[in-house]
Protein backbone atom coordinates (compact mmCIF):
# COMPACT_ATOMS: atom_id res chain seq x y z
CA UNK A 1 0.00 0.00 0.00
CA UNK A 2 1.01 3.49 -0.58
CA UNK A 3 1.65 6.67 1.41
CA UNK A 4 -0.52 9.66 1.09
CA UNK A 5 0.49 12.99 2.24
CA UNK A 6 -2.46 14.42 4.16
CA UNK A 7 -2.98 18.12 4.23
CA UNK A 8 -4.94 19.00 6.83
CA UNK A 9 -6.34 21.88 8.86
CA UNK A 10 -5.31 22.18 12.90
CA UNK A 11 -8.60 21.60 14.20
CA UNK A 12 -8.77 18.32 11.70
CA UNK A 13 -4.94 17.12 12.72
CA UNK A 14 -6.50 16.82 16.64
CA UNK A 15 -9.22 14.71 15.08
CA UNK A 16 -6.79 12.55 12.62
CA UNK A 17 -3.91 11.93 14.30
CA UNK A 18 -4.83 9.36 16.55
CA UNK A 19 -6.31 7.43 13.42
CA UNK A 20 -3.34 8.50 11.02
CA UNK A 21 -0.74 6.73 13.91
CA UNK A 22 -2.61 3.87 13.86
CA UNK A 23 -2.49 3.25 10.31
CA UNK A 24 0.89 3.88 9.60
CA UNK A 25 1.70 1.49 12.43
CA UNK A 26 -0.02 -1.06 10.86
CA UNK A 27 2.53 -0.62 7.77
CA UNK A 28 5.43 -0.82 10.04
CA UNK A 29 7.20 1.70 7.87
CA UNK A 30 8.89 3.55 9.99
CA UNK A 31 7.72 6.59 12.22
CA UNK A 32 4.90 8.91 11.06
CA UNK A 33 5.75 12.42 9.17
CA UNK A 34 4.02 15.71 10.76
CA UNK A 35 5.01 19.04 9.08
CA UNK A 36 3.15 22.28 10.75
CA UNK A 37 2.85 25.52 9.22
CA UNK A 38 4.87 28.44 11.47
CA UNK A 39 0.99 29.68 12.07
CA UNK A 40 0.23 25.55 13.98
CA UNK A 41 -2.84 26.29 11.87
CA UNK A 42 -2.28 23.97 8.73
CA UNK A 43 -0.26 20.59 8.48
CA UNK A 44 0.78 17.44 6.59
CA UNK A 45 1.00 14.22 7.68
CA UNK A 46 2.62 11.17 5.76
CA UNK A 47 0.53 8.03 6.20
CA UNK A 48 1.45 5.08 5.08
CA UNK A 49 -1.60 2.45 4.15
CA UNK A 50 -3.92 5.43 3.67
CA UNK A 51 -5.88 3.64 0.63
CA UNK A 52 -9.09 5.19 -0.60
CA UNK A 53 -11.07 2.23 1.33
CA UNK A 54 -9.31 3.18 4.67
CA UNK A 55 -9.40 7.00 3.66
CA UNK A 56 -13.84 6.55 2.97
CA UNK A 57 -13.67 4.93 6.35
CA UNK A 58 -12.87 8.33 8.28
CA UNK A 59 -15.34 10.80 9.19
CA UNK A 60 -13.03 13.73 9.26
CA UNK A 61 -11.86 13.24 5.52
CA UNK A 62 -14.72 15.36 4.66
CA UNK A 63 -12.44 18.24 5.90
CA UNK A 64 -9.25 17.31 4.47
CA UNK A 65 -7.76 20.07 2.68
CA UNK A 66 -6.16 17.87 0.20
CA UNK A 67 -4.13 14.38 -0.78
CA UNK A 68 -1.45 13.90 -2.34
CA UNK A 69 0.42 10.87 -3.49
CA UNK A 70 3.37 9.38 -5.36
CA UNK A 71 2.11 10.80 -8.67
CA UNK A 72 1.15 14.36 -6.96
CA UNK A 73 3.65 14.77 -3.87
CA UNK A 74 6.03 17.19 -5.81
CA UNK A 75 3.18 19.64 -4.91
CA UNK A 76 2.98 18.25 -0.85
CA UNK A 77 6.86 19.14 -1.55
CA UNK A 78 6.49 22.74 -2.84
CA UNK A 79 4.07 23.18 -0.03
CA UNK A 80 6.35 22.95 2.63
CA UNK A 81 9.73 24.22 0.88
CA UNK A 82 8.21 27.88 1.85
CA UNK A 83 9.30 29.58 5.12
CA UNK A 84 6.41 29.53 6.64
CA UNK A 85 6.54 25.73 7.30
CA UNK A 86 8.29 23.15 9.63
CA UNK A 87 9.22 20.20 10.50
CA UNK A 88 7.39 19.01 13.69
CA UNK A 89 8.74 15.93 16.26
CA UNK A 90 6.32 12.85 15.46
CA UNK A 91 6.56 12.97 19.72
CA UNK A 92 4.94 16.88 19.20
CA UNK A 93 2.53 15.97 16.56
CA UNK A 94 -0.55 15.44 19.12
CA UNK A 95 0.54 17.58 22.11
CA UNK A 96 -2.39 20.46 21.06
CA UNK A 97 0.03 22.86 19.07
């Protein structure tokens, strides 16, 4: 299964996270990828296993901002090569930023 870069909203991260972890566990792919905006008010996450049946499975999806993936991450990429984005501690990704 693939990884999917979710881009995601702050007040949908505190929703997702919990789920996104859990997934990406599953994969046993290594640890999870958070990158916040500067503002905490936008992020990405890097799930791996996020497949369109898991992805119809979650409530919050509704709210995602958008999804990249292999063919598409260039623009997940150019997102975050701006300076008003950074990397985030997987440890920090839930704490409430």
């Amino acid at each position: 299964m693939g990884k999917r870069w979710l881009h995601l909203d702050k007040e949908t991260h505190d929703i997702a996270i919990g789920k996104c972890r859990h997934r990406h566990g599953l994969q046993k792919r290594g640890s999870l990828s958070v990158i916040f905006n500067l503002a905490g008010t936008e992020c990405l996450i890097k799930v791996a296993g996020a497949n369109k049946t898991w992805r119809k499975k979650q409530s919050w999806m509704k709210d995602v901002i958008g999804i990249y993936d292999h063919s598409d991450h260039y623009k997940a990429i150019a997102l975050v090569k701006g300076p008003l984005w950074e990397a985030v501690d997987v440890a920090d990704a839930g704490d409430g930023r």
